[in-house]
Structures are given as structure tokens and as C-alpha cells.
C-alpha atoms as a PDB file:
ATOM      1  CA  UNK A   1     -31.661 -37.890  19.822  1.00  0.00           C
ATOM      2  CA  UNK A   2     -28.520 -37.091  18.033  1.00  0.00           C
ATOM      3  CA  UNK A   3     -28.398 -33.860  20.391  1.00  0.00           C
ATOM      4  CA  UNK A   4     -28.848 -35.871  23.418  1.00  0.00           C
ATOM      5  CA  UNK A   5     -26.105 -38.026  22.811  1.00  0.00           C
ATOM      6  CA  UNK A   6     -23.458 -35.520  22.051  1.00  0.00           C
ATOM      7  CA  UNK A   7     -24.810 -33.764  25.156  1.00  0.00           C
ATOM      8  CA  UNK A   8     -23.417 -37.450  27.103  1.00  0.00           C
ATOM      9  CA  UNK A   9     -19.939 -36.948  25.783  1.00  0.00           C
ATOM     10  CA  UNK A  10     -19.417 -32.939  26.968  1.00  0.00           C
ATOM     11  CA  UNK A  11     -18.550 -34.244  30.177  1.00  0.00           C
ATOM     12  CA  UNK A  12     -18.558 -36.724  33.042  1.00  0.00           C
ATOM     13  CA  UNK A  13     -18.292 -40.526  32.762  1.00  0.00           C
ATOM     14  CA  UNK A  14     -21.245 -42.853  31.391  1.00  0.00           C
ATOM     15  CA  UNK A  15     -21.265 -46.441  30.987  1.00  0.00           C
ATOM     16  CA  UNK A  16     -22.980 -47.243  27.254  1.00  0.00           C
ATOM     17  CA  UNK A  17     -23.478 -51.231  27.466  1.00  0.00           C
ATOM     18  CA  UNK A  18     -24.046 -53.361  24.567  1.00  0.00           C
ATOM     19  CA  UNK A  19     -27.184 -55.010  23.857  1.00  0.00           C
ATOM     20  CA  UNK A  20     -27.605 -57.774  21.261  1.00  0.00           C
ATOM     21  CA  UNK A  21     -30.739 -58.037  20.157  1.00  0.00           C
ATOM     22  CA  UNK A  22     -34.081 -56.238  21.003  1.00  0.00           C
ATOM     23  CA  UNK A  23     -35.322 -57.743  24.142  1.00  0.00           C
ATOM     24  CA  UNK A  24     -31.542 -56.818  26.018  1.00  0.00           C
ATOM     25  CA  UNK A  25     -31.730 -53.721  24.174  1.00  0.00           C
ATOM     26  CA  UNK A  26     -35.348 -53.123  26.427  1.00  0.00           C
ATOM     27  CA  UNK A  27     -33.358 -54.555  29.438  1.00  0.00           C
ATOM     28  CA  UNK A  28     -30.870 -52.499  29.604  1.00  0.00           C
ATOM     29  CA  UNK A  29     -32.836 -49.484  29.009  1.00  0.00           C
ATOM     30  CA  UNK A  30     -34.997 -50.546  31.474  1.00  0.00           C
ATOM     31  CA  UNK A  31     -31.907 -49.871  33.893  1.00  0.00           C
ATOM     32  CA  UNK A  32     -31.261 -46.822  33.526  1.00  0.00           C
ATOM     33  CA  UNK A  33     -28.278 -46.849  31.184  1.00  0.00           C
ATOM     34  CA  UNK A  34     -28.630 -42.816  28.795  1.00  0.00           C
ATOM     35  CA  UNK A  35     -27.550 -44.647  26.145  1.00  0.00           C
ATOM     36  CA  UNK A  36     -26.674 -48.044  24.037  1.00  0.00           C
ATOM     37  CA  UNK A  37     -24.315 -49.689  21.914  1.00  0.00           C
ATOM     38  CA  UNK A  38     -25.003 -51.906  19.320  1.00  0.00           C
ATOM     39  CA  UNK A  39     -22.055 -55.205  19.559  1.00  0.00           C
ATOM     40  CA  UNK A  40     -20.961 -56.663  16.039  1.00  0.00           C
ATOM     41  CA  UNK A  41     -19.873 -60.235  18.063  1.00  0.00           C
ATOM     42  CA  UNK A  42     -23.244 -60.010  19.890  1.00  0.00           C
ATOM     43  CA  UNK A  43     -25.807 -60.170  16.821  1.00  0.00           C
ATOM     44  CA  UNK A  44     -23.018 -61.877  14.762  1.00  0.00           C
ATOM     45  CA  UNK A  45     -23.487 -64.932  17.817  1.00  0.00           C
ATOM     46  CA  UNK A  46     -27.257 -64.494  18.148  1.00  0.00           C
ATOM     47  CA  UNK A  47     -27.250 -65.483  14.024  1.00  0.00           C
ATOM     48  CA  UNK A  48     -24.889 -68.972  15.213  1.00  0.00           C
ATOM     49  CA  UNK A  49     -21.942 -66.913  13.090  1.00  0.00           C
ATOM     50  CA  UNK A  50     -18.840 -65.167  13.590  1.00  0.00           C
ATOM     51  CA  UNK A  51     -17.955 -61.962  14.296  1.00  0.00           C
ATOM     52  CA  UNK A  52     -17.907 -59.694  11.081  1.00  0.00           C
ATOM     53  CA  UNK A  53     -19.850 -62.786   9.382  1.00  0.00           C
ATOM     54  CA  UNK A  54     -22.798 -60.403   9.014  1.00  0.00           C
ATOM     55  CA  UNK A  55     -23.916 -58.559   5.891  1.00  0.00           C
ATOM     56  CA  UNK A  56     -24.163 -54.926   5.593  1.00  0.00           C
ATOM     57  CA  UNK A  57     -28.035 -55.249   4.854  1.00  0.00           C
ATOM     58  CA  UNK A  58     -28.095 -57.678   7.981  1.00  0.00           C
ATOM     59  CA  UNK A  59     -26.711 -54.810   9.993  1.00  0.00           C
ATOM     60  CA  UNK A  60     -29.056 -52.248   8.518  1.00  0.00           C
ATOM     61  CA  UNK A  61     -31.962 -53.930  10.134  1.00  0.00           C
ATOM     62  CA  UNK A  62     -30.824 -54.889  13.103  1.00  0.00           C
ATOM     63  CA  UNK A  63     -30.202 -50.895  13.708  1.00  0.00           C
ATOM     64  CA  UNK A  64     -33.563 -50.231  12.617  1.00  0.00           C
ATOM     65  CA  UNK A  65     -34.927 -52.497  14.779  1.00  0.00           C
ATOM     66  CA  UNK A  66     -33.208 -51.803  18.103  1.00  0.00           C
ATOM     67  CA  UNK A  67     -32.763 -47.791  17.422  1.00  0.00           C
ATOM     68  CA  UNK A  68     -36.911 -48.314  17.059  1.00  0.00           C
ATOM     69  CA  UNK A  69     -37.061 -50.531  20.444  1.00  0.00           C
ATOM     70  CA  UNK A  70     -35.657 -47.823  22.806  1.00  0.00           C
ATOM     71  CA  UNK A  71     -36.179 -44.437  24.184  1.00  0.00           C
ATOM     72  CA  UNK A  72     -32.365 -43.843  24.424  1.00  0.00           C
ATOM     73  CA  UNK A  73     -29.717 -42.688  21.972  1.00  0.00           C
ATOM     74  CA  UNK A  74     -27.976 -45.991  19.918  1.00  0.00           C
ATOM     75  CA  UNK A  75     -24.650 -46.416  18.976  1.00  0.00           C
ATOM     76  CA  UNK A  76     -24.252 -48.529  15.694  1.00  0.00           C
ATOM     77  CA  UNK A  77     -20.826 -50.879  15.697  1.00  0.00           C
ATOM     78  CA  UNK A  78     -20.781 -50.501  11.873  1.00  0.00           C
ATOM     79  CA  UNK A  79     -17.227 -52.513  12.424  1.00  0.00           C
ATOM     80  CA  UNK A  80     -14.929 -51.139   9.219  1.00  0.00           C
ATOM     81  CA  UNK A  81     -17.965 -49.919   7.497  1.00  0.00           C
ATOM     82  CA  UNK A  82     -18.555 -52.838   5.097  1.00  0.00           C
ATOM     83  CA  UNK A  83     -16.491 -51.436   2.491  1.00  0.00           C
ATOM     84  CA  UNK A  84     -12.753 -50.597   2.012  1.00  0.00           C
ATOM     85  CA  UNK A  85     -12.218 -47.470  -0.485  1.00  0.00           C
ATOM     86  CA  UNK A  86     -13.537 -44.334   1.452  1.00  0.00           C
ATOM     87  CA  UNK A  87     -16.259 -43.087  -1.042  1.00  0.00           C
ATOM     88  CA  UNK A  88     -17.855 -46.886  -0.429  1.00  0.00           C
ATOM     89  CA  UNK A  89     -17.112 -46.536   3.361  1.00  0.00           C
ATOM     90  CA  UNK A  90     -19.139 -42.825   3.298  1.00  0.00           C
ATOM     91  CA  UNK A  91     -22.119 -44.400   1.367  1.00  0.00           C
ATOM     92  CA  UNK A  92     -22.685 -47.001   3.592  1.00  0.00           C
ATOM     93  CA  UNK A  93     -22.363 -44.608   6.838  1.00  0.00           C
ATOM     94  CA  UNK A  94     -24.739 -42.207   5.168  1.00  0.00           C
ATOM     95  CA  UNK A  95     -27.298 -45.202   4.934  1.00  0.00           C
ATOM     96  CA  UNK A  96     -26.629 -46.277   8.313  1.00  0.00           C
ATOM     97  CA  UNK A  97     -27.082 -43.238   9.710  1.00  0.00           C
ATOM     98  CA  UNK A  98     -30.821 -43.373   8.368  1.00  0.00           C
ATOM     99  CA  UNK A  99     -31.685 -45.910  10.290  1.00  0.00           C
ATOM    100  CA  UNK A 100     -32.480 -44.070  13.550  1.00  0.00           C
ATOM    101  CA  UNK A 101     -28.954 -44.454  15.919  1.00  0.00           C
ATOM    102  CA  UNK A 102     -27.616 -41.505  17.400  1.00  0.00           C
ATOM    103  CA  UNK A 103     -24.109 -42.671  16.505  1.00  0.00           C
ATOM    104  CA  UNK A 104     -21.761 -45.472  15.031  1.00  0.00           C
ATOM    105  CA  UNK A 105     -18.223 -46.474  14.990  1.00  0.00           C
ATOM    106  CA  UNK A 106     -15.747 -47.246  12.102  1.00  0.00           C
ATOM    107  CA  UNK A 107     -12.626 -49.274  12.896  1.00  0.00           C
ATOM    108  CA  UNK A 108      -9.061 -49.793  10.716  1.00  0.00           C
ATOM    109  CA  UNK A 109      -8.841 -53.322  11.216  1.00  0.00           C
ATOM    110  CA  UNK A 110      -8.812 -55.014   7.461  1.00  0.00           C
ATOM    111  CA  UNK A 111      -9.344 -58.860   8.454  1.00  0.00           C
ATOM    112  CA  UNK A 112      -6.156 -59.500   7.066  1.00  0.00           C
ATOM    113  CA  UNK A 113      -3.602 -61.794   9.615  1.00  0.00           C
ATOM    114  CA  UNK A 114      -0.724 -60.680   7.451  1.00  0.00           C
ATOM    115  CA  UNK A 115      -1.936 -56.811   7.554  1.00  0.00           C
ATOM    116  CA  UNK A 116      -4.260 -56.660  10.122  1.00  0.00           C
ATOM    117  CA  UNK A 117      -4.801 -52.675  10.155  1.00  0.00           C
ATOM    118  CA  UNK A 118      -5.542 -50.846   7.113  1.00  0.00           C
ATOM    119  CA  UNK A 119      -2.393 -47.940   5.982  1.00  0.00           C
ATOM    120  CA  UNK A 120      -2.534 -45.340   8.301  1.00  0.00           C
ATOM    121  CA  UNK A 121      -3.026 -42.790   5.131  1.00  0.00           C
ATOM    122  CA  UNK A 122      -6.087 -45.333   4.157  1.00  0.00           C
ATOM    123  CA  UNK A 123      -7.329 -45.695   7.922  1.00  0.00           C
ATOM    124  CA  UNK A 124      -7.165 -41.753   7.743  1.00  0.00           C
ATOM    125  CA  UNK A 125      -8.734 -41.249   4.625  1.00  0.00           C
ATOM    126  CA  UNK A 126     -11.731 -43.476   5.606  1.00  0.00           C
ATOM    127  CA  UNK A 127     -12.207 -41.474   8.944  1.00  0.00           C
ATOM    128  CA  UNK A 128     -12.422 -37.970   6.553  1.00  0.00           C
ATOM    129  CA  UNK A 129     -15.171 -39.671   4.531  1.00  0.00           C
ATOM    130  CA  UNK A 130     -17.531 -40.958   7.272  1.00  0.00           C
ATOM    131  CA  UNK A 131     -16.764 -37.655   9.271  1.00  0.00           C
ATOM    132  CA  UNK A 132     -18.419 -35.943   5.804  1.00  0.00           C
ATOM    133  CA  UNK A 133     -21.174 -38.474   5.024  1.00  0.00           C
ATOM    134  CA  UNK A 134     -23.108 -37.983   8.376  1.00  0.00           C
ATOM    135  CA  UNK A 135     -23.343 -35.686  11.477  1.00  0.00           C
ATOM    136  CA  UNK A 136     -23.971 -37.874  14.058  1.00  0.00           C
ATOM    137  CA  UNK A 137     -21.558 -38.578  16.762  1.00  0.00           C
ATOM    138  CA  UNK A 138     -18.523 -40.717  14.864  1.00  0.00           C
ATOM    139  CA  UNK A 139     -16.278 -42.652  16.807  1.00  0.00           C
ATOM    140  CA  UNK A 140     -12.785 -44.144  15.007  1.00  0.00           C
ATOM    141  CA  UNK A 141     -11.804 -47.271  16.386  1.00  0.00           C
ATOM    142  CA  UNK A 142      -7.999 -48.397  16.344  1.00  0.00           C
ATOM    143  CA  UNK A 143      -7.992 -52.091  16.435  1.00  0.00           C
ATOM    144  CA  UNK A 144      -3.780 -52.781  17.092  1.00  0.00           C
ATOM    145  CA  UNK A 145      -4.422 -54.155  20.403  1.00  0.00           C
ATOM    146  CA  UNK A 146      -7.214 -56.078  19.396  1.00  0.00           C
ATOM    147  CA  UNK A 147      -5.755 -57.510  16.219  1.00  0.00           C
ATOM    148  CA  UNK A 148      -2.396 -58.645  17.569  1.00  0.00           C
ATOM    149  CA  UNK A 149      -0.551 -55.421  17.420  1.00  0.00           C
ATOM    150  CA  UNK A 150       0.168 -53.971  20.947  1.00  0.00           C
ATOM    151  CA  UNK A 151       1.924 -50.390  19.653  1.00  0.00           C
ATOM    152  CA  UNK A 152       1.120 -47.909  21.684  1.00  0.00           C
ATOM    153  CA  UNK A 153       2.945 -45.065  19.790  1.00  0.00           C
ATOM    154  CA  UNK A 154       1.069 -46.310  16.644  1.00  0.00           C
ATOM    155  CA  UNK A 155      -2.580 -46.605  18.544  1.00  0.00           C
ATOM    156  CA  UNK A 156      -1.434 -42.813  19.521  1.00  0.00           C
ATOM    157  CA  UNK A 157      -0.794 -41.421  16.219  1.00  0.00           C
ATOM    158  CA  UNK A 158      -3.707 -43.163  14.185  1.00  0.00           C
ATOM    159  CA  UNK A 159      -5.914 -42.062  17.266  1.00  0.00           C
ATOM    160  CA  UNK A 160      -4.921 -38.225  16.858  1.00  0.00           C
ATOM    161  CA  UNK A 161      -5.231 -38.370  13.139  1.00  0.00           C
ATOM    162  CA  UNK A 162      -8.855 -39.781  13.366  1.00  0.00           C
ATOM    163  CA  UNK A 163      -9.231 -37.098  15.553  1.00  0.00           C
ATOM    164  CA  UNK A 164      -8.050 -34.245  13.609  1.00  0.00           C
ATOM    165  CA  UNK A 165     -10.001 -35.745  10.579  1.00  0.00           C
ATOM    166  CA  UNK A 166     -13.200 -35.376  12.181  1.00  0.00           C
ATOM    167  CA  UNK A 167     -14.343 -38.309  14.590  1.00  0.00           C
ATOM    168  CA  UNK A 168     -15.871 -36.872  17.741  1.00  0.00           C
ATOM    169  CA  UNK A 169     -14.950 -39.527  20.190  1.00  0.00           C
ATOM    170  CA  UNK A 170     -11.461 -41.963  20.180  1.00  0.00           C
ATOM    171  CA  UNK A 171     -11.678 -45.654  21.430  1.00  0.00           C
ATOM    172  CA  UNK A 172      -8.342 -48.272  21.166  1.00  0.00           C
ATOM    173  CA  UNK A 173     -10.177 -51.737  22.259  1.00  0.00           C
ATOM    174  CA  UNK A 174      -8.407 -54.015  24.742  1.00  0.00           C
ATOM    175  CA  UNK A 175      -6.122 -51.212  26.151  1.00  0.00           C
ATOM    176  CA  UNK A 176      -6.123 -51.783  29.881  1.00  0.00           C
ATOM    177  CA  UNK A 177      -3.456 -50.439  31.873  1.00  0.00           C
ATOM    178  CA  UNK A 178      -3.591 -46.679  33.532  1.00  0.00           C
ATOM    179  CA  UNK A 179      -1.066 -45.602  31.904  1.00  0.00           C
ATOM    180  CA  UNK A 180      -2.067 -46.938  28.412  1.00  0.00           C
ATOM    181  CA  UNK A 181      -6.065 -45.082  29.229  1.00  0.00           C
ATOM    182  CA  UNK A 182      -3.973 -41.918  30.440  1.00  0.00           C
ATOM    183  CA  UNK A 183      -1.577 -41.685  27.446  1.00  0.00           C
ATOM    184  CA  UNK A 184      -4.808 -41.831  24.668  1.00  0.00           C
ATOM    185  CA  UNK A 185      -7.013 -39.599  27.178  1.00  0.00           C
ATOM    186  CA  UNK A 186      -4.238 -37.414  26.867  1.00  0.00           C
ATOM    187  CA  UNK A 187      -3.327 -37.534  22.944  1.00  0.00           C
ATOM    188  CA  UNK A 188      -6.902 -36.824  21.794  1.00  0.00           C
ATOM    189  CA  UNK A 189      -7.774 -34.217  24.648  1.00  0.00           C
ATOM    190  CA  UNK A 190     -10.220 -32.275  24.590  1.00  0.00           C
ATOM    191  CA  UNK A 191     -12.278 -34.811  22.114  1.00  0.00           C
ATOM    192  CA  UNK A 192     -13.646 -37.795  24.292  1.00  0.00           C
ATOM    193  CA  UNK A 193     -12.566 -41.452  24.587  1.00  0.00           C
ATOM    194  CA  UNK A 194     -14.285 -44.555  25.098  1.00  0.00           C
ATOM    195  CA  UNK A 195     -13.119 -47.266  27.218  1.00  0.00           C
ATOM    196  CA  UNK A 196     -13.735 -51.054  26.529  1.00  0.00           C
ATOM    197  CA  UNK A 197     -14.499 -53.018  29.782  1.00  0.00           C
ATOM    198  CA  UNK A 198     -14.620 -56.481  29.056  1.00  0.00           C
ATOM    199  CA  UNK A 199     -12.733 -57.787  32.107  1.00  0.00           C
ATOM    200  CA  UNK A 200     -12.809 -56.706  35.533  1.00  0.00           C
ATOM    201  CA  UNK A 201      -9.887 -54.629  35.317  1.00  0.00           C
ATOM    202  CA  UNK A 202     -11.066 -50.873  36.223  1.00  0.00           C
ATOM    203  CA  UNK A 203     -13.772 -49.585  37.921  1.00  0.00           C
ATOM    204  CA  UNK A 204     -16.367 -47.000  36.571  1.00  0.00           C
ATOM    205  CA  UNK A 205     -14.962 -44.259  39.011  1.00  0.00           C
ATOM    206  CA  UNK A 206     -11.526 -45.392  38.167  1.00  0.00           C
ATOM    207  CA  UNK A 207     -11.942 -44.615  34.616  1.00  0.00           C
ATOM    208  CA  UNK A 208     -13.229 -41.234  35.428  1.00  0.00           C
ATOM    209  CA  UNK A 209     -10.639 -40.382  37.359  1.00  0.00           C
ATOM    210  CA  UNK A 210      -8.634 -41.151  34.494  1.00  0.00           C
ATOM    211  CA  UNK A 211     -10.207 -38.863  32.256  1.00  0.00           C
ATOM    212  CA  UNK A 212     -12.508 -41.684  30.235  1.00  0.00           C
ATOM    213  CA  UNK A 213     -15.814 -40.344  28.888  1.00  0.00           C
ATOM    214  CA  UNK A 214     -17.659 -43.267  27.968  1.00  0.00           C
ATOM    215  CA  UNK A 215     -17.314 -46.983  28.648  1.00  0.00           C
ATOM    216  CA  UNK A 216     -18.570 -49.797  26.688  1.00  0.00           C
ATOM    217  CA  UNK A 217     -18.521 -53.348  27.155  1.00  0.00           C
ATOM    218  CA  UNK A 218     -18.641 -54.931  23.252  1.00  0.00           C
ATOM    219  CA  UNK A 219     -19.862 -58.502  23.227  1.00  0.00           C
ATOM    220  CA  UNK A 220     -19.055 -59.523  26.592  1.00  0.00           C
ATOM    221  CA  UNK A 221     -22.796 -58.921  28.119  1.00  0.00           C
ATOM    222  CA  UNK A 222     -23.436 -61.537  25.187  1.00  0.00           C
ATOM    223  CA  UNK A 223     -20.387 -63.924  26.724  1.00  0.00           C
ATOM    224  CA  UNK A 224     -21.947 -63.487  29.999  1.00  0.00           C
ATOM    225  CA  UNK A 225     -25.870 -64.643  28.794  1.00  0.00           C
ATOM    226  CA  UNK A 226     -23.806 -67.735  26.453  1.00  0.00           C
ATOM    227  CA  UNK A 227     -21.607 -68.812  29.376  1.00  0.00           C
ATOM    228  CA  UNK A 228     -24.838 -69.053  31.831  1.00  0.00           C
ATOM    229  CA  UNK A 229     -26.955 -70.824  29.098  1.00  0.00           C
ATOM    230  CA  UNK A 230     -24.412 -73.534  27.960  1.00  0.00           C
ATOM    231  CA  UNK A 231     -23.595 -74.166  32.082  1.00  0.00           C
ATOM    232  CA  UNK A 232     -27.429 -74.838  32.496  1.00  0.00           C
ATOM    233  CA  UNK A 233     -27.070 -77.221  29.235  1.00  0.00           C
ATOM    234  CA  UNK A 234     -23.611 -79.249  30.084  1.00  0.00           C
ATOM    235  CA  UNK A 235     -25.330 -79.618  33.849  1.00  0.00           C
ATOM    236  CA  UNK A 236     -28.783 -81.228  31.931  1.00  0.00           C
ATOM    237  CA  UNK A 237     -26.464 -82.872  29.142  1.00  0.00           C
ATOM    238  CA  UNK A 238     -23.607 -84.430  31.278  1.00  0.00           C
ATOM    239  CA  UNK A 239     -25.508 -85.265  34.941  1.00  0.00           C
ATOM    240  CA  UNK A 240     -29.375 -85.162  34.385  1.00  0.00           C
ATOM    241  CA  UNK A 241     -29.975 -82.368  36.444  1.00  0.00           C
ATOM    242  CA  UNK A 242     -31.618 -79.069  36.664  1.00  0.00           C
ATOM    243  CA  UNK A 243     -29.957 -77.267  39.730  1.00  0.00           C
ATOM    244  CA  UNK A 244     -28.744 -74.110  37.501  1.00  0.00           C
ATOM    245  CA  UNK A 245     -32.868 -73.257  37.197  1.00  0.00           C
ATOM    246  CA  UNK A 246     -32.992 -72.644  40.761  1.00  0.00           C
ATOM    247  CA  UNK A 247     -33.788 -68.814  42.178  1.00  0.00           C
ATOM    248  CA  UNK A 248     -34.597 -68.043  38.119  1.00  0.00           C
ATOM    249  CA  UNK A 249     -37.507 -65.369  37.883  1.00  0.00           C
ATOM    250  CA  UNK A 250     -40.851 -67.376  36.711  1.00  0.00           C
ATOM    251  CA  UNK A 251     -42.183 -66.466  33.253  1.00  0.00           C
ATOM    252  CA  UNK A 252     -44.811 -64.014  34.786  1.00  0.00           C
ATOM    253  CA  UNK A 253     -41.984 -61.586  36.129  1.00  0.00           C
ATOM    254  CA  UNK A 254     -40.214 -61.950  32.445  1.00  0.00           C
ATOM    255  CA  UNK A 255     -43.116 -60.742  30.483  1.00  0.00           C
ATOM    256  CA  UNK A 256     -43.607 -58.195  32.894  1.00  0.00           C
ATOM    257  CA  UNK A 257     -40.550 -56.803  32.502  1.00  0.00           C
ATOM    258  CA  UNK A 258     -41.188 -56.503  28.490  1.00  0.00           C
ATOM    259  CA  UNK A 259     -44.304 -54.898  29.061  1.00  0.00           C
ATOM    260  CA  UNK A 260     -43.091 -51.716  30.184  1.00  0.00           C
END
């Protein structure tokens, strides 16, 4: 499996969406999609917590369960590897990595308003010490747009020092301009980037033509399934009525489709 995913980032353009629990895990799969990624928000949401309110044990399972529920390679968000010192951060990759995923991602974000990225030395350091504690595809995550931090120069340099300390594939969440995709395709060429769509700001053939590898979607699949469920609920709550159950499938096309 671990082959077959590196094989998806040599070259082209593939979408990797993010299921949140088993049964969208067997959805998407069902599509067609060559490969998954696991969504920290997502199972954090399906628990009624918050992002990164999940335990590292919590996370092992959930990896097990949904590598285990698919024919496709997985991608693990293992968010900032449950652990801050590198030597903690590599033990806790190598034990993720046993859990049958093809991949997973560490990010530099700390949690920290007043410091939200870890030192870049730190944030480097960590990168070297999941790169050595597993051989499966590693992707380094800089969080700086994400966490309140729009520098692109600084997104660029932590990007090509992830890079040069091992991580196969680069990814800078909530970028979303052409220029800001071109400028980190460009930084980490040859090595591969991944592209967070979570607004309808680029198209699939768009991003390729940009040079994007891979293109995930994080938690918003999970947005998409809450927003539809708590319309149907306000609509039963707030007039009585049942109009957002109209043109569903029945139950009998539902369990057919998790019989495959």
C-alpha cells in the first residue's frame, strides 16, 4: 500500500478527500477516489469535541479502523504528532505508522494564541525525527495561514526546510491565491504539494495546471454532512415540517451501498 501511494504523488493531480469515520471512509472509496485522508476536525466533531480535543490513543484507533475499512491507501492527520520534543514526536509516528495508513501528516502549529507555530529550528527538528521514525509517505504541514499568520516568505522557508529534512510531500493550509499555490509549488519543486480545497476557489484542473499534486479537502466534507443535518433539524425544530427529507435515498439503497 505504502508503494501505491508514493506511486500517486510521482506525477499528475489526484484529489485525496477526507472521510470521518468508517461508513464515509466506504463512501468515498466507493467513488473512485486512489486514496484517503483521515480529518482531525472530522472525528474530533463526530466525538461532539473540538478539533485537536482527541487523544493520541483515540487517534490510534480510529486509523486502525478506517486504514482496515478500505481497499485504498490512508493518510493519517496525526495533527502535531501528540507530542512536542522530537524524540516523543518520532515515537508516536513510529506507532502510528503501525496501524495500517499509507501515510500521515505532522504540522508546526503549537496551540498557543501568543506563539501559534512552533521555532522554526523546533518545527525543523520535529520534521528530521518523523522523517527517521517511519518510511511511509510524510507530509509537513505549515499552519501560518491557518493559525493567524499570513507570511508567505515564512510558509516558504519552513516549507523548504521540511523538505530538505525529509518530508516527501509540502502542504501550507488555507493558501488560496495562484500566486501563493505557484510560489510553494515552486520552492519545494521537485517534491510534491498538497492543496487544501475547502472553498470553491480553484478547480481540480486549475490546480494542476498550477503544478499541485494532491488536493485534500480537511473537515469540510464533515461541514457539508453537519450543515445538511442541522437544516433538516432547525426546519423540524422551528416550523414542524419535514420538506428537507424529500428526494432522500430510502434505507434499502443505503444498506446497499455498505454492502459492497
Amino acid at each position: 500500500m505504502n508503494a501505491r501511494f508514493r506511486d500517486l504523488h510521482a506525477s499528475g493531480c489526484f484529489v485525496i478527500p477526507n472521510p470521518w469515520d468508517i461508513g464515509s471512509a466506504k463512501l468515498l472509496a466507493q467513488l473512485g477516489f486512489p486514496a484517503l485522508a483521515t480529518t482531525s476536525s472530522g472525528f474530533a466533531w463526530s466525538l461532539g469535541r473540538q478539533d485537536n480535543h482527541v487523544s493520541l490513543d483515540e487517534v490510534l484507533a480510529h486509523l486502525r479502523a478506517v486504514s482496515a475499512a478500505v481497499d485504498v491507501p490512508v493518510n493519517a492527520d496525526f495533527e502535531g504528532g501528540f507530542a512536542v520534543a522530537p524524540k516523543d514526536v518520532a515515537k508516536n509516528v513510529a506507532a502510528a505508522s503501525a496501524t495500517g495508513i499509507a501515510g500521515l501528516s505532522i504540522e508546526d502549529s503549537t496551540g498557543d494564541a501568543a506563539q501559534p507555530l512552533f521555532d522554526f529550528e523546533l518545527a525543523v527538528e520535529r520534521i528530521r525525527a518523523a522523517r527517521a521514525a517511519t518510511d511511509l509517505v510524510l507530509v509537513a504541514r505549515c499552519e501560518a495561514y491557518l493559525v493567524g499568520r499570513p507570511d508567505l516568505r515564512e510558509v516558504l522557508r519552513r516549507l523548504t526546510a521540511y523538505a530538505e529534512a525529509g518530508a516527501d510531500c509540502l502542504y501550507a493550509p488555507r493558501i488560496e491565491t495562484a500566486e501563493q499555490v505557484s510560489a510553494v509549488v515552486e520552492a519545494v519543486a521537485p517534491k510534491p504539494v498538497n492543496l487544501l480545497a475547502n472553498a470553491p476557489f480553484i478547480t481540480v484542473a486549475e490546480a494542476a495546471d498550477l503544478g499541485v499534486r494532491r488536493i485534500s479537502v480537511g473537515g469540510t466534507l464533515a461541514r457539508v454532512a453537519q450543515a445538511a443535518f442541522m437544516a433538516a433539524a432547525e426546519e423540524i425544530a422551528e416550523r414542524g415540517t419535514f420538506m428537507r427529507f424529500a428526494d432522500l435515498p430510502n434505507n434499502a439503497a443505503v444498506n446497499a451501498a455498505f454492502a459492497r
